[in-house]
C-alpha atoms as a PDB file:
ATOM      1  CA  UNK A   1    -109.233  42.843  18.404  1.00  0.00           C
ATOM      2  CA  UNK A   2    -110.827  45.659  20.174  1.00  0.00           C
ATOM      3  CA  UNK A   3    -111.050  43.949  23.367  1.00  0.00           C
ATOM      4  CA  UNK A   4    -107.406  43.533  22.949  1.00  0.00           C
ATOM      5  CA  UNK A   5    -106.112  46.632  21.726  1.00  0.00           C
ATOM      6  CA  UNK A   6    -108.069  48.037  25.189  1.00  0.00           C
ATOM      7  CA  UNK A   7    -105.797  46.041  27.134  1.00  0.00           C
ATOM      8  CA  UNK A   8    -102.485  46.108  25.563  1.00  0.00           C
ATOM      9  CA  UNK A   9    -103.334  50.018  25.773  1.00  0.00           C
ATOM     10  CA  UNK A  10    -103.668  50.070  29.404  1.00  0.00           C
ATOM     11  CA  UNK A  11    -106.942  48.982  30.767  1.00  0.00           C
ATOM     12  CA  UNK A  12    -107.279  45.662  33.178  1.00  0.00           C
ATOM     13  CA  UNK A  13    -108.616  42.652  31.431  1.00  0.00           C
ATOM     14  CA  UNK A  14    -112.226  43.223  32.965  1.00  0.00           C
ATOM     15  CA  UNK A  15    -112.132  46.911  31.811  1.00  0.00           C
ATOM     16  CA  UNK A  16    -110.878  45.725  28.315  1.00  0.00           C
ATOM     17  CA  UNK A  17    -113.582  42.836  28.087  1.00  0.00           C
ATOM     18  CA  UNK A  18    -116.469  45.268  29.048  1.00  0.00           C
ATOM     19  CA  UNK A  19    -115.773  48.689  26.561  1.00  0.00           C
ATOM     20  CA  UNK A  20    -114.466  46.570  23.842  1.00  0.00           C
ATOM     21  CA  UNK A  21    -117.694  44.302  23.714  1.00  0.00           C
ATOM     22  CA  UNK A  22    -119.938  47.713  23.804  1.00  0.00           C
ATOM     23  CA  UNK A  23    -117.783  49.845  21.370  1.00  0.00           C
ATOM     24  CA  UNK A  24    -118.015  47.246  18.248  1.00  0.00           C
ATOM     25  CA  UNK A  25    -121.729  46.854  19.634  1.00  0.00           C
ATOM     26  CA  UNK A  26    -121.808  50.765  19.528  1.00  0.00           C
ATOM     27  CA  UNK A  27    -123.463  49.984  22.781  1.00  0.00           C
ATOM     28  CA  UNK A  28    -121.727  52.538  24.944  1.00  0.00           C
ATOM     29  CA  UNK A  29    -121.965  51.037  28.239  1.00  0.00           C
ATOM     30  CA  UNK A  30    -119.166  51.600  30.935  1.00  0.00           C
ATOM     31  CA  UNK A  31    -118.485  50.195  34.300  1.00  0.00           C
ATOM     32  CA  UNK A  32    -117.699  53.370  35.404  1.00  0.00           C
ATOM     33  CA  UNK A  33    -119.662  56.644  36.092  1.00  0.00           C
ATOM     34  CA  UNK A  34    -117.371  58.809  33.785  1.00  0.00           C
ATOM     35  CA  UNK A  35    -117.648  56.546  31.098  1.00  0.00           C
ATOM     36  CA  UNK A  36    -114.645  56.363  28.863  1.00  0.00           C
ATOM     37  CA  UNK A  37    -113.394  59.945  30.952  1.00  0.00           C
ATOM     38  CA  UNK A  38    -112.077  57.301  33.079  1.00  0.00           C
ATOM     39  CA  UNK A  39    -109.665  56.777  30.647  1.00  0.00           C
ATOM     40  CA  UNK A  40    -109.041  60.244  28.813  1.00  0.00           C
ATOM     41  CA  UNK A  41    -105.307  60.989  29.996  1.00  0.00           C
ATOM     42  CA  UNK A  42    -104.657  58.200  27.874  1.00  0.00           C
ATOM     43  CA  UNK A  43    -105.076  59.133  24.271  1.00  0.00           C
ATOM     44  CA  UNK A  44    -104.164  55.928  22.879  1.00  0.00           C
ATOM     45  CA  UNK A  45    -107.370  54.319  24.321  1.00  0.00           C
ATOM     46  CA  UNK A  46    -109.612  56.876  23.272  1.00  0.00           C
ATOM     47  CA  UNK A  47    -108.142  56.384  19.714  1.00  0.00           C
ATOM     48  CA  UNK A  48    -108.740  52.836  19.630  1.00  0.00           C
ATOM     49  CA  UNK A  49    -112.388  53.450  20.469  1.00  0.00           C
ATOM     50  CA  UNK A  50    -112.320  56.231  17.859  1.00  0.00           C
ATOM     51  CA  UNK A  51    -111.432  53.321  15.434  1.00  0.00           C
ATOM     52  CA  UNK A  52    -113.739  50.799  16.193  1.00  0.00           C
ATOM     53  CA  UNK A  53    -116.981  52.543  17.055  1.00  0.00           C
ATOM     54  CA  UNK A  54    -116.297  53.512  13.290  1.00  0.00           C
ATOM     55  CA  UNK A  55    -115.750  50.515  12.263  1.00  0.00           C
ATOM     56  CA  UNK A  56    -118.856  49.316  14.626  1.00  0.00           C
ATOM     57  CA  UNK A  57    -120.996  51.848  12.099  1.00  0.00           C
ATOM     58  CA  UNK A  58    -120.104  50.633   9.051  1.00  0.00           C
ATOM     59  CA  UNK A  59    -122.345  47.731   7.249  1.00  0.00           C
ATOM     60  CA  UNK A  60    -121.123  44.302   8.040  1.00  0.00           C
ATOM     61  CA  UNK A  61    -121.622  42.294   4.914  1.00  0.00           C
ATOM     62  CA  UNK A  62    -118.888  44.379   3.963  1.00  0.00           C
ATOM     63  CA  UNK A  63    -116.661  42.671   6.546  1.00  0.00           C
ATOM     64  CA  UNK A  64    -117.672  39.466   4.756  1.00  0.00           C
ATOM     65  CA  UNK A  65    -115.912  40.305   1.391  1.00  0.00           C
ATOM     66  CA  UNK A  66    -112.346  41.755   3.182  1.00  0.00           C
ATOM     67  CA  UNK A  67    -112.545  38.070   4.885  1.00  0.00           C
ATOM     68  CA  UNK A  68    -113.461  36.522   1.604  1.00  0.00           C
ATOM     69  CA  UNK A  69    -110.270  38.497   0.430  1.00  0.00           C
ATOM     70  CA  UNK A  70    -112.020  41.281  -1.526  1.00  0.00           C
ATOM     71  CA  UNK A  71    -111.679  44.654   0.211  1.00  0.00           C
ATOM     72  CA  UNK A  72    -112.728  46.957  -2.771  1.00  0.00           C
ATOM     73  CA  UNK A  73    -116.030  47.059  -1.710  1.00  0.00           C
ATOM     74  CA  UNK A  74    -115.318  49.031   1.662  1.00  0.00           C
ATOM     75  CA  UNK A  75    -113.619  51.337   0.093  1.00  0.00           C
ATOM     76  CA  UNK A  76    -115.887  51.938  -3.378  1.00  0.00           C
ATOM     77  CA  UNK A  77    -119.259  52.184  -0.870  1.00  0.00           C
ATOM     78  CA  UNK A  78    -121.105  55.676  -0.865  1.00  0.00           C
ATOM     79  CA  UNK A  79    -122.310  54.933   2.153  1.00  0.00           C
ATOM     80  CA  UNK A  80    -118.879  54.356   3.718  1.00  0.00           C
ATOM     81  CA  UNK A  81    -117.466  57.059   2.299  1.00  0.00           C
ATOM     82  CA  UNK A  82    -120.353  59.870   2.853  1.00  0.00           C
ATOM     83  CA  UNK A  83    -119.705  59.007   6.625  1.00  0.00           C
ATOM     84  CA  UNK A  84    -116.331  59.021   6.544  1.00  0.00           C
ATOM     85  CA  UNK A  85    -116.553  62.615   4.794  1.00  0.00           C
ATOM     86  CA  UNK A  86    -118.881  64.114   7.434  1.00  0.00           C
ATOM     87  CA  UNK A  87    -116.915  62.763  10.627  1.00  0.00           C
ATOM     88  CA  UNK A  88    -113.776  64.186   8.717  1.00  0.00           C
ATOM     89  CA  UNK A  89    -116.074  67.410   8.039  1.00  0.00           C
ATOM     90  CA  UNK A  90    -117.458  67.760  11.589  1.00  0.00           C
ATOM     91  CA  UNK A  91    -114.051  66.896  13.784  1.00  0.00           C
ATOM     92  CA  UNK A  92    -112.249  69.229  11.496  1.00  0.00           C
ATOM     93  CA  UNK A  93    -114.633  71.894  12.827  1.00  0.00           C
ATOM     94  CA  UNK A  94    -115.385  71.249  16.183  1.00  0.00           C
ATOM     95  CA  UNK A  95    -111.040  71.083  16.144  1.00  0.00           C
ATOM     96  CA  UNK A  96    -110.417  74.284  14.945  1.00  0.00           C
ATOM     97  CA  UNK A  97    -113.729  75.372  17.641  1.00  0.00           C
ATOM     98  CA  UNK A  98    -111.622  74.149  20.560  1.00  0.00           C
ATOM     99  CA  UNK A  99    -108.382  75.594  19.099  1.00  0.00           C
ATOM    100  CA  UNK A 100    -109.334  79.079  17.721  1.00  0.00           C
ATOM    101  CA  UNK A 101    -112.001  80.123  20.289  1.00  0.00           C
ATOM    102  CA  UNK A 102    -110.863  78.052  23.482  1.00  0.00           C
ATOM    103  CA  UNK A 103    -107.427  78.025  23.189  1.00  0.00           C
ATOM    104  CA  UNK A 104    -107.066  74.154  23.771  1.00  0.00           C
ATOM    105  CA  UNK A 105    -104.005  72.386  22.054  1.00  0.00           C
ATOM    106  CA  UNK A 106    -104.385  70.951  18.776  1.00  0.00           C
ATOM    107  CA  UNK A 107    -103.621  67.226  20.433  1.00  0.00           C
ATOM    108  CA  UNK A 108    -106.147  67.505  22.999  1.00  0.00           C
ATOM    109  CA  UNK A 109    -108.955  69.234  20.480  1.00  0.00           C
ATOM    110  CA  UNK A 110    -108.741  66.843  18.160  1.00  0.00           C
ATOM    111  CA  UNK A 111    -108.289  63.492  20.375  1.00  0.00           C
ATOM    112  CA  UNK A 112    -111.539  64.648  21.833  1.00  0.00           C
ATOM    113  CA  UNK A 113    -113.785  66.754  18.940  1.00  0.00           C
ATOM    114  CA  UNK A 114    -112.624  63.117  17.431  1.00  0.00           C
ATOM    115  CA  UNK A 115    -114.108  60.652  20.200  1.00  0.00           C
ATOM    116  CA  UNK A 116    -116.998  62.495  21.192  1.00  0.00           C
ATOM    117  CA  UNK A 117    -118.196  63.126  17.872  1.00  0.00           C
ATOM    118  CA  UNK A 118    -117.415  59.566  16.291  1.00  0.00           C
ATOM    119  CA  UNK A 119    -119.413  58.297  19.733  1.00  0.00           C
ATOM    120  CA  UNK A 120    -122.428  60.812  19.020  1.00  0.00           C
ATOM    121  CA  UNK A 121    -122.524  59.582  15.142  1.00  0.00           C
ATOM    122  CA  UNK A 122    -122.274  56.152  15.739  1.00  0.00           C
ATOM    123  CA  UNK A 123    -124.714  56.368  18.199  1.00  0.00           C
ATOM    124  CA  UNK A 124    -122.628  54.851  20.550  1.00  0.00           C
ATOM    125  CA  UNK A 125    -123.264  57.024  23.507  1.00  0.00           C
ATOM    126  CA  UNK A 126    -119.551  57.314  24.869  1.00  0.00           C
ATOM    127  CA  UNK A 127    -118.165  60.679  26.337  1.00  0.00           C
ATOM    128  CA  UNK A 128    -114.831  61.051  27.083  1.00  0.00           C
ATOM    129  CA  UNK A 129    -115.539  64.469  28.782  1.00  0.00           C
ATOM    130  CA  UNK A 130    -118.378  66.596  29.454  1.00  0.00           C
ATOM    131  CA  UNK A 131    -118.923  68.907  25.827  1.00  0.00           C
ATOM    132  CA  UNK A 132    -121.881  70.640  27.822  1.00  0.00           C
ATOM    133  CA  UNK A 133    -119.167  73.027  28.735  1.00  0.00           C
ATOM    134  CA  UNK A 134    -117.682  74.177  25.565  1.00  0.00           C
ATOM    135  CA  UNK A 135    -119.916  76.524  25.095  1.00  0.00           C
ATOM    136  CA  UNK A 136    -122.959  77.191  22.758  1.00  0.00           C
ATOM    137  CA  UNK A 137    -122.028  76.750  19.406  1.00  0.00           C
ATOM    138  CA  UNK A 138    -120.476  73.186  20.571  1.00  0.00           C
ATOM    139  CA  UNK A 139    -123.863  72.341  22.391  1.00  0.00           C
ATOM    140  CA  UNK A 140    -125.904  73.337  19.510  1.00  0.00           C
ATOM    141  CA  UNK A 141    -123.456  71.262  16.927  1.00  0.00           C
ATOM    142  CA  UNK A 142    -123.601  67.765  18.756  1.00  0.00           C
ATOM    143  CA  UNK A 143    -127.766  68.339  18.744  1.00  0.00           C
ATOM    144  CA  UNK A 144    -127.218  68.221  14.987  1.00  0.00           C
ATOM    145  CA  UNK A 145    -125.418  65.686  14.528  1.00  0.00           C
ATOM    146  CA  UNK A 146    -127.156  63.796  16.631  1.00  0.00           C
ATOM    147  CA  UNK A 147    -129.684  62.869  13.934  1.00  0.00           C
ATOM    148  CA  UNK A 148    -126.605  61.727  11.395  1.00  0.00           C
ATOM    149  CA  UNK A 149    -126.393  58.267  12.563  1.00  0.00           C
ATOM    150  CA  UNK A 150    -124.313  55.323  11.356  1.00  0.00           C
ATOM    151  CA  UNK A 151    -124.719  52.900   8.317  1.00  0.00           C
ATOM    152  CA  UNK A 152    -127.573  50.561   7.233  1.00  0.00           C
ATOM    153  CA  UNK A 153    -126.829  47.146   8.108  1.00  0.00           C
ATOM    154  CA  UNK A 154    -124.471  47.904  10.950  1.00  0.00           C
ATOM    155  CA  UNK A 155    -124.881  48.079  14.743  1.00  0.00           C
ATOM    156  CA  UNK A 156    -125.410  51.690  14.806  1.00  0.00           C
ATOM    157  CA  UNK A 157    -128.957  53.021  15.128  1.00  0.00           C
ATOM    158  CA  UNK A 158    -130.284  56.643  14.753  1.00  0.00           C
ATOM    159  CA  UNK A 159    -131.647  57.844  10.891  1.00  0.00           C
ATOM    160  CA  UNK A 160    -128.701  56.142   8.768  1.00  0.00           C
ATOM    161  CA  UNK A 161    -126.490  57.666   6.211  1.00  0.00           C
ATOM    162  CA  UNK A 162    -128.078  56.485   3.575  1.00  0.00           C
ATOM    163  CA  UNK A 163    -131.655  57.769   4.157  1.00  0.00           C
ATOM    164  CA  UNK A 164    -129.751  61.290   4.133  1.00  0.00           C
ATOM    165  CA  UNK A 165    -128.171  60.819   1.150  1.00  0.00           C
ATOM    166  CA  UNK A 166    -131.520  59.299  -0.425  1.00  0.00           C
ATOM    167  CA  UNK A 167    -132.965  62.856   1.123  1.00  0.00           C
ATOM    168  CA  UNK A 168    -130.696  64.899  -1.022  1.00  0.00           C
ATOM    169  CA  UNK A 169    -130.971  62.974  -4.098  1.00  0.00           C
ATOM    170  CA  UNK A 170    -134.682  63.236  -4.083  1.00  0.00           C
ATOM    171  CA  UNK A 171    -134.002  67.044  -2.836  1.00  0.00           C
ATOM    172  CA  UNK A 172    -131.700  67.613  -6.241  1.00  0.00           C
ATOM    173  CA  UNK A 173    -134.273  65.450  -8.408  1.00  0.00           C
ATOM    174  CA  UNK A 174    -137.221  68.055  -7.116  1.00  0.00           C
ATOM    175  CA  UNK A 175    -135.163  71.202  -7.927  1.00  0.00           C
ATOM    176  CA  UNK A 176    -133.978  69.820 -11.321  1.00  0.00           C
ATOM    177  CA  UNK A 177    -137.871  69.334 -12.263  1.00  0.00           C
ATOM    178  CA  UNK A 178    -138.931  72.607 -11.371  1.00  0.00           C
ATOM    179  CA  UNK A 179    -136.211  73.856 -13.602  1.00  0.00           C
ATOM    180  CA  UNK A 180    -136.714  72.168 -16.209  1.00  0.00           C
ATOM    181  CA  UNK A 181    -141.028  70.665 -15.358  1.00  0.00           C
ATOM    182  CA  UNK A 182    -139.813  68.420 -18.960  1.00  0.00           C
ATOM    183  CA  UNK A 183    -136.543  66.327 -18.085  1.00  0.00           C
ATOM    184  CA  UNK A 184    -136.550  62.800 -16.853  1.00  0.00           C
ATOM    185  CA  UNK A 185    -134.024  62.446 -13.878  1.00  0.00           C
ATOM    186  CA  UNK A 186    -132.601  59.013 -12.901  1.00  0.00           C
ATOM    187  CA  UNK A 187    -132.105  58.535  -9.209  1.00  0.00           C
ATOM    188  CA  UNK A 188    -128.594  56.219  -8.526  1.00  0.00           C
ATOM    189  CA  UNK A 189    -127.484  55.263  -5.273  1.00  0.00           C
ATOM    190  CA  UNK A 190    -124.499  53.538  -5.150  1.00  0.00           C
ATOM    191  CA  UNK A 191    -124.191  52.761  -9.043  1.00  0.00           C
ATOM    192  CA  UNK A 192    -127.808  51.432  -9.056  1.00  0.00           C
ATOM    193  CA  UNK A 193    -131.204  52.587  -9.506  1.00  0.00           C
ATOM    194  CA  UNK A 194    -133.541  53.992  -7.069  1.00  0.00           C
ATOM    195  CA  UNK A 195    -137.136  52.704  -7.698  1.00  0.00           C
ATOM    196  CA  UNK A 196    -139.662  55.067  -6.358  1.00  0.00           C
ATOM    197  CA  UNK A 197    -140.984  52.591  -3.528  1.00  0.00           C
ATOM    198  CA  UNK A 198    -137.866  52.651  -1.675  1.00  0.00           C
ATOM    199  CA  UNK A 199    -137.708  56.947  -2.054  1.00  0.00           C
ATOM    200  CA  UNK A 200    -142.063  56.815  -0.325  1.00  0.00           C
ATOM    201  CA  UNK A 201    -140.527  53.886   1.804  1.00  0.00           C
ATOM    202  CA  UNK A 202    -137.683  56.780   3.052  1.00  0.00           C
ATOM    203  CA  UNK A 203    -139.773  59.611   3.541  1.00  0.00           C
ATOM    204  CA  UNK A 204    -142.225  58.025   5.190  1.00  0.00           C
ATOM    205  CA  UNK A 205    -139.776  56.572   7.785  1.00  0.00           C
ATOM    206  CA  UNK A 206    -138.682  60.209   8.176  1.00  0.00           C
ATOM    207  CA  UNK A 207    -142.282  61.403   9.194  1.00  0.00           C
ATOM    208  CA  UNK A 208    -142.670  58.907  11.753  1.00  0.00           C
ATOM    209  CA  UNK A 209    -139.194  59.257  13.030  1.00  0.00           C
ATOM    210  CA  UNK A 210    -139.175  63.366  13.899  1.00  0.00           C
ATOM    211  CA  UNK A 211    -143.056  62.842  14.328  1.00  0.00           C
ATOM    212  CA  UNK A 212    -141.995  60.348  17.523  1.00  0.00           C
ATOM    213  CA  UNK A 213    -139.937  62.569  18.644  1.00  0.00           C
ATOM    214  CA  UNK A 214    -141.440  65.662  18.757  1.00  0.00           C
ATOM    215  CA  UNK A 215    -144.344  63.647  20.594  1.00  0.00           C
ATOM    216  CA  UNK A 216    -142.413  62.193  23.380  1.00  0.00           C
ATOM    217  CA  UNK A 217    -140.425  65.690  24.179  1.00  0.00           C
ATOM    218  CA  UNK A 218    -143.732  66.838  24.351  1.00  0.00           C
ATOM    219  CA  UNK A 219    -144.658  64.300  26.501  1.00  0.00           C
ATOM    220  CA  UNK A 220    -141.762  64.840  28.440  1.00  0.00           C
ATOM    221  CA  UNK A 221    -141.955  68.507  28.943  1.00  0.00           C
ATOM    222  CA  UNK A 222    -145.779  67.900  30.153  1.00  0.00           C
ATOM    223  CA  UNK A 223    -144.038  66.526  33.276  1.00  0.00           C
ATOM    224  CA  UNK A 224    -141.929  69.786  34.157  1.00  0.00           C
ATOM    225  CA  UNK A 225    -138.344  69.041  32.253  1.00  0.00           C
ATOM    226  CA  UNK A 226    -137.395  71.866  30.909  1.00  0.00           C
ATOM    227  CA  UNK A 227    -136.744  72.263  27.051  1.00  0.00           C
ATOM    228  CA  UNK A 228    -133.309  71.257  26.165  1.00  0.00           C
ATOM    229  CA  UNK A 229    -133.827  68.156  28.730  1.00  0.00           C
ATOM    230  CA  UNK A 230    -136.953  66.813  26.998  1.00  0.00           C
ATOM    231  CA  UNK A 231    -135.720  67.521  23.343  1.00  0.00           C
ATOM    232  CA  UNK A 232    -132.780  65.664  23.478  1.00  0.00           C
ATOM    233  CA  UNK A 233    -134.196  62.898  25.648  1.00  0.00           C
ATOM    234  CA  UNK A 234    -136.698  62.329  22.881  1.00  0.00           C
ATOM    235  CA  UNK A 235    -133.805  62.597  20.473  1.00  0.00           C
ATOM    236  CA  UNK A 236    -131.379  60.369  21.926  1.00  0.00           C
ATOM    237  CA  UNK A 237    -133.935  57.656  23.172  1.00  0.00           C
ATOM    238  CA  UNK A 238    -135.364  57.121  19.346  1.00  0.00           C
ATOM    239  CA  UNK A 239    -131.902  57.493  17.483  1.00  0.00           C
ATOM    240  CA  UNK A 240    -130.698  54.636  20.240  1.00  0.00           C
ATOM    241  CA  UNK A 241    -127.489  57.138  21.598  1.00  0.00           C
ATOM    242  CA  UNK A 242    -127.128  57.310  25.296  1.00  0.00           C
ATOM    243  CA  UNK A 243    -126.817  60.346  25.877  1.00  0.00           C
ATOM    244  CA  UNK A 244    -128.551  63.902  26.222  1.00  0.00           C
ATOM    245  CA  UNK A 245    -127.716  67.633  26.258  1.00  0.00           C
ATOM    246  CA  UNK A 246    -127.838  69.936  29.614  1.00  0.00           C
ATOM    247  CA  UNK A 247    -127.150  69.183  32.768  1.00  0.00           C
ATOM    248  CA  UNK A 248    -129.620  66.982  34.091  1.00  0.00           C
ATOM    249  CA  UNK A 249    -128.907  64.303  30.969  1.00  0.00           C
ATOM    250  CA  UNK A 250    -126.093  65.227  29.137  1.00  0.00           C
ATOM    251  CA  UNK A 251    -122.452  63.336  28.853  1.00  0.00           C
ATOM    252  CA  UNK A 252    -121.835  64.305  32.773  1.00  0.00           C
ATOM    253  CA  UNK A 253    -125.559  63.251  34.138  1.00  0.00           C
ATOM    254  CA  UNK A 254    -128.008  60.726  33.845  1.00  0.00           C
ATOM    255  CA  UNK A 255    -131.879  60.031  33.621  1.00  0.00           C
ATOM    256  CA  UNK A 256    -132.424  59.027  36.890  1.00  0.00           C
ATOM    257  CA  UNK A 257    -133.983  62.339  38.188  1.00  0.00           C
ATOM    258  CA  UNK A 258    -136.417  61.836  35.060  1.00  0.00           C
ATOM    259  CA  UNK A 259    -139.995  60.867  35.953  1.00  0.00           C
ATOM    260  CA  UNK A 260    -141.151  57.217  36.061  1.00  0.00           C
ATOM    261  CA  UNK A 261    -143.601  57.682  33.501  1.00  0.00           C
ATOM    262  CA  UNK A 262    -140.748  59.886  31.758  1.00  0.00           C
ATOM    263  CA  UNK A 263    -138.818  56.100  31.543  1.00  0.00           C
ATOM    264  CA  UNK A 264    -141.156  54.411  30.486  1.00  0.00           C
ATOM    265  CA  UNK A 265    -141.672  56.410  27.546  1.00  0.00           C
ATOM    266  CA  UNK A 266    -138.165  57.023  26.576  1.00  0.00           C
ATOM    267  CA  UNK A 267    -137.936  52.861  27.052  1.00  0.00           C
ATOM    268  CA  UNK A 268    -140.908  52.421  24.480  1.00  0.00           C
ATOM    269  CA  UNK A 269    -139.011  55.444  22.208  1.00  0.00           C
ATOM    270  CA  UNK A 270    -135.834  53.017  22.206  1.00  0.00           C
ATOM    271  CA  UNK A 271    -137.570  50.136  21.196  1.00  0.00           C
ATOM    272  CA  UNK A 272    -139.466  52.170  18.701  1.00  0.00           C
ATOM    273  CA  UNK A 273    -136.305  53.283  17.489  1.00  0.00           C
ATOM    274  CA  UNK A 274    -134.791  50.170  17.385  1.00  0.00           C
ATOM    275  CA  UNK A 275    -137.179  48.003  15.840  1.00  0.00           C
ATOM    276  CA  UNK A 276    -137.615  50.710  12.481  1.00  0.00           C
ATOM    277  CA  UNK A 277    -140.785  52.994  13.711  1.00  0.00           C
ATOM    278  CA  UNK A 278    -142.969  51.660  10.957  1.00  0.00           C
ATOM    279  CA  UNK A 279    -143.097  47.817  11.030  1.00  0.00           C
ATOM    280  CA  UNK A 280    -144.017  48.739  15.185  1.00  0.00           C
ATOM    281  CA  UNK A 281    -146.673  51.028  13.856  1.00  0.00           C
ATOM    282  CA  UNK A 282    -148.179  48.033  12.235  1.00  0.00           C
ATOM    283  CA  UNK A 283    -148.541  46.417  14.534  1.00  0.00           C
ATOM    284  CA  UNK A 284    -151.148  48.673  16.368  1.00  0.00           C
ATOM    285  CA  UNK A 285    -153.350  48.870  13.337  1.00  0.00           C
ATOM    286  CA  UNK A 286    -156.593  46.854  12.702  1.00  0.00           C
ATOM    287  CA  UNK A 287    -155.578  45.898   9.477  1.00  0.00           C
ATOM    288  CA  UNK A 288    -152.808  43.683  10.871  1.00  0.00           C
ATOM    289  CA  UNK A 289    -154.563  41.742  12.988  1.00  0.00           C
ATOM    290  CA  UNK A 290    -157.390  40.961  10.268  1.00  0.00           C
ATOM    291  CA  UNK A 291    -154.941  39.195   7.777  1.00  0.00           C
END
């Protein structure tokens, strides 16, 4: 369908075949150097990638049911619908950005605030244009959301929605203690309980996640890349999104100018990032390779 919609919309057959294989992967590879700017005087394509990289982050088993004729479930899913509110939260902001402070038209702000952020969440990796120039506050917003991420049990990589919203349950459950040090609170996700396990499971796949990361920008700014450069390097390589902030590796550059050793790294931060950071770490400990 995506493959397609891409050509019905205006792309050649090859061009079609290429982006609409990597946007339901929420791969984010192009054939071109401008990536999917090659295509941003045409709105209509960029909102057919808008569509399916979203659909591309949502969990797939969900899929299974609207084919088996049940589409409730896609709908009544907190994950779905927690990352449908922040994409809806953070395009409605970066829109009114664009509009208020630099004077774009609302078409063009939101076609764009849409597919760049809806790339960066999904961890797709797409630009449509270079945000490096919109100025600070738009800079310092897409670092943030870079750690969002899409759903569990889709294509998307980076932390997951759901590990947030198990972060702010177990956030509420803490205050609600020290409040009241006597009260039992229940912890629900999606209509069911939480057992504790999957909570020490969460938080410590959070430790190891920003713990990588601060280690290879550090690693990375040890070989002369300046801050902004190795920071989101580190983040983009371990949350699997393409790409970086600044000019050397942001939406309009590349890591080619990076170090060899500097690749190699960010490769092993991919996998790491890829393969869920703890079952690698196992790997690596003595205890593994005893049983």
């Amino acid at each position: 369908l995506c493959i397609l919609s891409y050509w019905i919309a205006g792309m050649t057959p090859f061009d079609a075949f290429v982006h609409g294989m990597t946007t339901s992967a929420t791969g984010g590879f192009s054939n071109y150097d401008a990536s999917m700017g090659q295509f941003a005087a045409t709105s209509s394509i960029l909102w057919i990638g808008i569509v399916f990289m979203f659909l591309g982050s949502l969990p797939f088993v969900l899929f299974v049911h609207m084919i088996q004729g049940n589409p409730s479930p896609i709908f009544k899913d907190s994950q779905v619908r927690a990352l449908a509110k922040i994409l809806l939260g953070a395009v409605l902001i970066m829109t009114l950005y664009l509009v208020t402070q630099l004077n774009w038209e609302w078409s063009t702000a939101i076609t764009q605030a849409s597919f760049n952020i809806v790339s960066i969440v999904s961890t797709t990796g797409f630009s449509s244009t270079d945000y490096n120039g919109w100025g600070n506050f738009a800079v310092l917003f897409f670092l943030y959301i870079m750690f969002i991420g899409g759903c569990s049990g889709s294509t998307s990589g980076g932390f997951k929605v759901f590990r947030h919203q198990l972060s702010v349950i177990l956030m509420r459950n803490q205050m609600m203690t020290l409040l009241h040090p006597r009260g039992v609170f229940s912890q629900n996700y999606n209509g069911r309980p939480v057992p504790d396990d999957v909570i020490r499971s969460m938080v410590a796949f959070a430790f190891f996640f920003f713990a990588t990361i601060g280690t290879l920008a550090l690693a990375l700014s040890f070989m002369g890349l300046d801050f902004i450069t190795s920071f989101t390097s580190a983040v983009t390589a371990v949350a699997n999104i393409g790409p970086g902030l600044g000019e050397t590796v942001g939406p309009a550059g590349n890591f080619s100018s990076l170090p060899d050793l500097g690749k190699w790294l960010m490769s092993l931060g991919m996998i790491l990032g890829r393969l869920e950071i703890v079952t690698f770490m196992i790997l690596f400990t003595r205890a593994f390779w005893r049983t």
